[in-house]
N, C-alpha and C. Protein backbone atom coordinates (compact mmCIF):
# COMPACT_ATOMS: atom_id res chain seq x y z
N UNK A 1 0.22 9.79 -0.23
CA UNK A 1 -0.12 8.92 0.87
C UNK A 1 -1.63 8.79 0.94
N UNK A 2 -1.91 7.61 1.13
CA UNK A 2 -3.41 7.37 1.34
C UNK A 2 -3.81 6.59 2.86
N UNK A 3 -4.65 7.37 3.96
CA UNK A 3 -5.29 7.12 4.79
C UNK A 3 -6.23 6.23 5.25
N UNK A 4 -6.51 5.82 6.35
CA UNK A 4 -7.74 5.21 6.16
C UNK A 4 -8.16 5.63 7.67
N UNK A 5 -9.66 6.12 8.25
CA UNK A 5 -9.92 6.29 9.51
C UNK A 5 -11.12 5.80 9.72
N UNK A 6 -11.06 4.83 10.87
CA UNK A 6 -12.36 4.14 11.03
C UNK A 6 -12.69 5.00 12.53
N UNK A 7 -14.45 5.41 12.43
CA UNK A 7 -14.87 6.65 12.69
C UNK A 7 -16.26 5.25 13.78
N UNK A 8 -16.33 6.02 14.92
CA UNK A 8 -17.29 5.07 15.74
C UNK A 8 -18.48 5.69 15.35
N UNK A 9 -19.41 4.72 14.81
CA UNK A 9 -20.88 5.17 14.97
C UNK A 9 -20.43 5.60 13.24
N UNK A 10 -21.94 6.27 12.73
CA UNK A 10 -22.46 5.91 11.62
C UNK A 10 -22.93 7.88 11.40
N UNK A 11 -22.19 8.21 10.28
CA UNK A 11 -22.01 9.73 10.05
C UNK A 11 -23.33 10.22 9.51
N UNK A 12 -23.45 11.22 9.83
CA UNK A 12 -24.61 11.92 9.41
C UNK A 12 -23.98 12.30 7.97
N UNK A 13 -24.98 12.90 6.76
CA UNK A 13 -24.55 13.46 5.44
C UNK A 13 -24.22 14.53 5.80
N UNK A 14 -24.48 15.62 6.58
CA UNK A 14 -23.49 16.65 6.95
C UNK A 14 -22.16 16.65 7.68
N UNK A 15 -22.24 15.85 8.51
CA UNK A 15 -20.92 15.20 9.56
C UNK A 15 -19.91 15.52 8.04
N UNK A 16 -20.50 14.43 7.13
CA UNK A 16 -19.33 13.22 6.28
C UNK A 16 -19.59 14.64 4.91
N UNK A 17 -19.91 15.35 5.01
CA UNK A 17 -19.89 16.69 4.16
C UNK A 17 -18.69 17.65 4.62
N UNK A 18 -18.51 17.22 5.97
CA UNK A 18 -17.15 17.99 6.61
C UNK A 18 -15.68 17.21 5.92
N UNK A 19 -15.64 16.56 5.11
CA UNK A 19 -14.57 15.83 4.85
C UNK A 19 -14.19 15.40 3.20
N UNK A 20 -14.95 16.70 2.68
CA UNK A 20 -15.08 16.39 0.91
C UNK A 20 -14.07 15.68 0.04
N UNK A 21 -12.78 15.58 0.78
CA UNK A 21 -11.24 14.76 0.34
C UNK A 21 -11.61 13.63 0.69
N UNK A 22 -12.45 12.98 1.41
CA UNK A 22 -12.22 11.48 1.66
C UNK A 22 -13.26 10.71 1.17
N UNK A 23 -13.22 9.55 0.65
CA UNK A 23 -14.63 8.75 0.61
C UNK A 23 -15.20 8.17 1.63
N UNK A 24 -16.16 7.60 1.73
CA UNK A 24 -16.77 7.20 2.82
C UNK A 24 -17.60 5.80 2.84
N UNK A 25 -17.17 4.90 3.47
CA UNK A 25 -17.98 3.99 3.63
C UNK A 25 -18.67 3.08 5.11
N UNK A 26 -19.92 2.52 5.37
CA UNK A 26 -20.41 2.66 6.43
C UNK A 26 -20.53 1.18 6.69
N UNK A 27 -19.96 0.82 7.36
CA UNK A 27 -19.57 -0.67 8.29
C UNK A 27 -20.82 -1.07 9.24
N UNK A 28 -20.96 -2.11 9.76
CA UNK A 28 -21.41 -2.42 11.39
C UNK A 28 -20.71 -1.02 12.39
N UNK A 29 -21.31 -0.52 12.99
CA UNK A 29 -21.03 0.19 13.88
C UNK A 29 -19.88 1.30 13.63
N UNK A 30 -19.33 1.23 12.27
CA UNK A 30 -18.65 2.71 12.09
C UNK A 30 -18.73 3.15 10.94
N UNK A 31 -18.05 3.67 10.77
CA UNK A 31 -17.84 4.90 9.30
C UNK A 31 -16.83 4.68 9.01
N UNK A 32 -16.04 4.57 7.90
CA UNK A 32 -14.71 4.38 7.32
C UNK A 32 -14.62 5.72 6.35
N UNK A 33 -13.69 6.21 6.57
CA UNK A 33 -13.24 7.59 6.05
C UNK A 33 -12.50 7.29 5.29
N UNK A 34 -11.28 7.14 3.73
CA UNK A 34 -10.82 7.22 3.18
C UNK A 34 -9.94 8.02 2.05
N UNK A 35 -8.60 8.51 1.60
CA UNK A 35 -8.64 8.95 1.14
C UNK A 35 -6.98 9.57 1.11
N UNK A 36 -6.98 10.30 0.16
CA UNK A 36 -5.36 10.92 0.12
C UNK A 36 -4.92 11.89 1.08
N UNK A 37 -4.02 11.48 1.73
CA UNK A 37 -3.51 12.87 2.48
C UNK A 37 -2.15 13.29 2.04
N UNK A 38 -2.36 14.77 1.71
CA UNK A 38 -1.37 15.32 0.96
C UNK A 38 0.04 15.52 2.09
N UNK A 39 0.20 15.34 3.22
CA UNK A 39 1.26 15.51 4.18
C UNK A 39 1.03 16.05 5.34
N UNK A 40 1.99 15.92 6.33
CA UNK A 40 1.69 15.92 7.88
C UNK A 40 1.04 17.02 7.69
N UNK A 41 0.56 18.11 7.76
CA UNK A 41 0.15 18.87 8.31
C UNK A 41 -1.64 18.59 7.56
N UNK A 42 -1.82 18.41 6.72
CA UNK A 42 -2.83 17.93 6.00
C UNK A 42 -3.60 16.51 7.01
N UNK A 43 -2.63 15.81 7.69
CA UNK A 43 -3.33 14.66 8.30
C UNK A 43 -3.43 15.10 9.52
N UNK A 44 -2.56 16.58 10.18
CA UNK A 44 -3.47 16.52 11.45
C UNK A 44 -4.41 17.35 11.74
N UNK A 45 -4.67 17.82 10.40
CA UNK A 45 -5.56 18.76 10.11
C UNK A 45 -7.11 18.63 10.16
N UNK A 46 -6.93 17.17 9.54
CA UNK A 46 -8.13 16.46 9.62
C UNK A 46 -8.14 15.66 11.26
N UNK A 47 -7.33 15.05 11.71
CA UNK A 47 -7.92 14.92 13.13
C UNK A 47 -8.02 15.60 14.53
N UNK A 48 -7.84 17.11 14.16
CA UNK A 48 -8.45 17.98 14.85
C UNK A 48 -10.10 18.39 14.20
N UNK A 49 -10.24 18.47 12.88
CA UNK A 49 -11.54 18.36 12.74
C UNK A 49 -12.05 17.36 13.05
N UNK A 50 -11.78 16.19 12.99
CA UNK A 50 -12.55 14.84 13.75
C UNK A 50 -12.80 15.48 15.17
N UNK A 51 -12.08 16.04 15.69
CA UNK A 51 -12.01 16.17 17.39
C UNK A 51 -13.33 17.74 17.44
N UNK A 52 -12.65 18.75 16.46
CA UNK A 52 -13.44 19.95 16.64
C UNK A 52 -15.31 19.28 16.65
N UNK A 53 -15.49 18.14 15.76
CA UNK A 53 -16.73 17.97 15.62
C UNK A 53 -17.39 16.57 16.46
N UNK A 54 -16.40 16.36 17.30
CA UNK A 54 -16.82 15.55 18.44
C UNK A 54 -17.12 14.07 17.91
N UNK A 55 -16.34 13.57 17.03
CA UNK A 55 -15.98 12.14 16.10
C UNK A 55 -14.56 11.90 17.11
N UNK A 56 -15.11 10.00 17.42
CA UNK A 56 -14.12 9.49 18.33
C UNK A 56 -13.53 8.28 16.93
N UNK A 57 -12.56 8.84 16.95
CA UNK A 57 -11.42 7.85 15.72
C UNK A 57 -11.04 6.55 16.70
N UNK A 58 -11.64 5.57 15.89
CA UNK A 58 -11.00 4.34 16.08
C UNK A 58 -9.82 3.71 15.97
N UNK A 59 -9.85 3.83 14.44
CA UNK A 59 -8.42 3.33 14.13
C UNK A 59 -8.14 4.26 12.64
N UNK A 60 -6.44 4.67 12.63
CA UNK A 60 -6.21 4.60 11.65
C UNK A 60 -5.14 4.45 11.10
N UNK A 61 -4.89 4.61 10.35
CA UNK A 61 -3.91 3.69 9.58
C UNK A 61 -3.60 3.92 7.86
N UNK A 62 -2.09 4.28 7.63
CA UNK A 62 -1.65 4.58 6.10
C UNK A 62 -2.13 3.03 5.54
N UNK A 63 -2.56 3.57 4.39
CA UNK A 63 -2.97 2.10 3.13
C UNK A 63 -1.73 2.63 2.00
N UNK A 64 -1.70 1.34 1.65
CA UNK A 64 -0.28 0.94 0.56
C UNK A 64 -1.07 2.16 -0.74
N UNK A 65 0.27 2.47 -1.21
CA UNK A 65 0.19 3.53 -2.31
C UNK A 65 -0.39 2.62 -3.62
């Protein structure tokens, strides 16, 4: 399964160092996170680290395999 999380505001290189599984790309006004998630527990794994590091998730959303 592949992810996609659009991240408000514009990541620092350490922020986006917290997330070495995903790629990253930087929009108007957000951050786009990308990348494989190996299964539920793997995807809410990562948006408690979004939350532990005080990143407000916009949107996200599975992308076609």
């Amino acid at each position: 399964m592949r992810y996609e999380f659009r991240i408000s505001g514009h990541l620092s290189s350490a922020l986006a160092g917290a997330f070495p599984e995903l790629d990253e790309v930087t929009v108007p006004e957000e951050t786009v996170l990308y990348g494989p998630v190996t299964d539920e527990a793997h995807l809410y794994g990562l948006l408690v680290r979004f939350q532990d590091l005080g990143l407000h998730v916009v949107e996200l959303r599975r992308l076609p395999d």
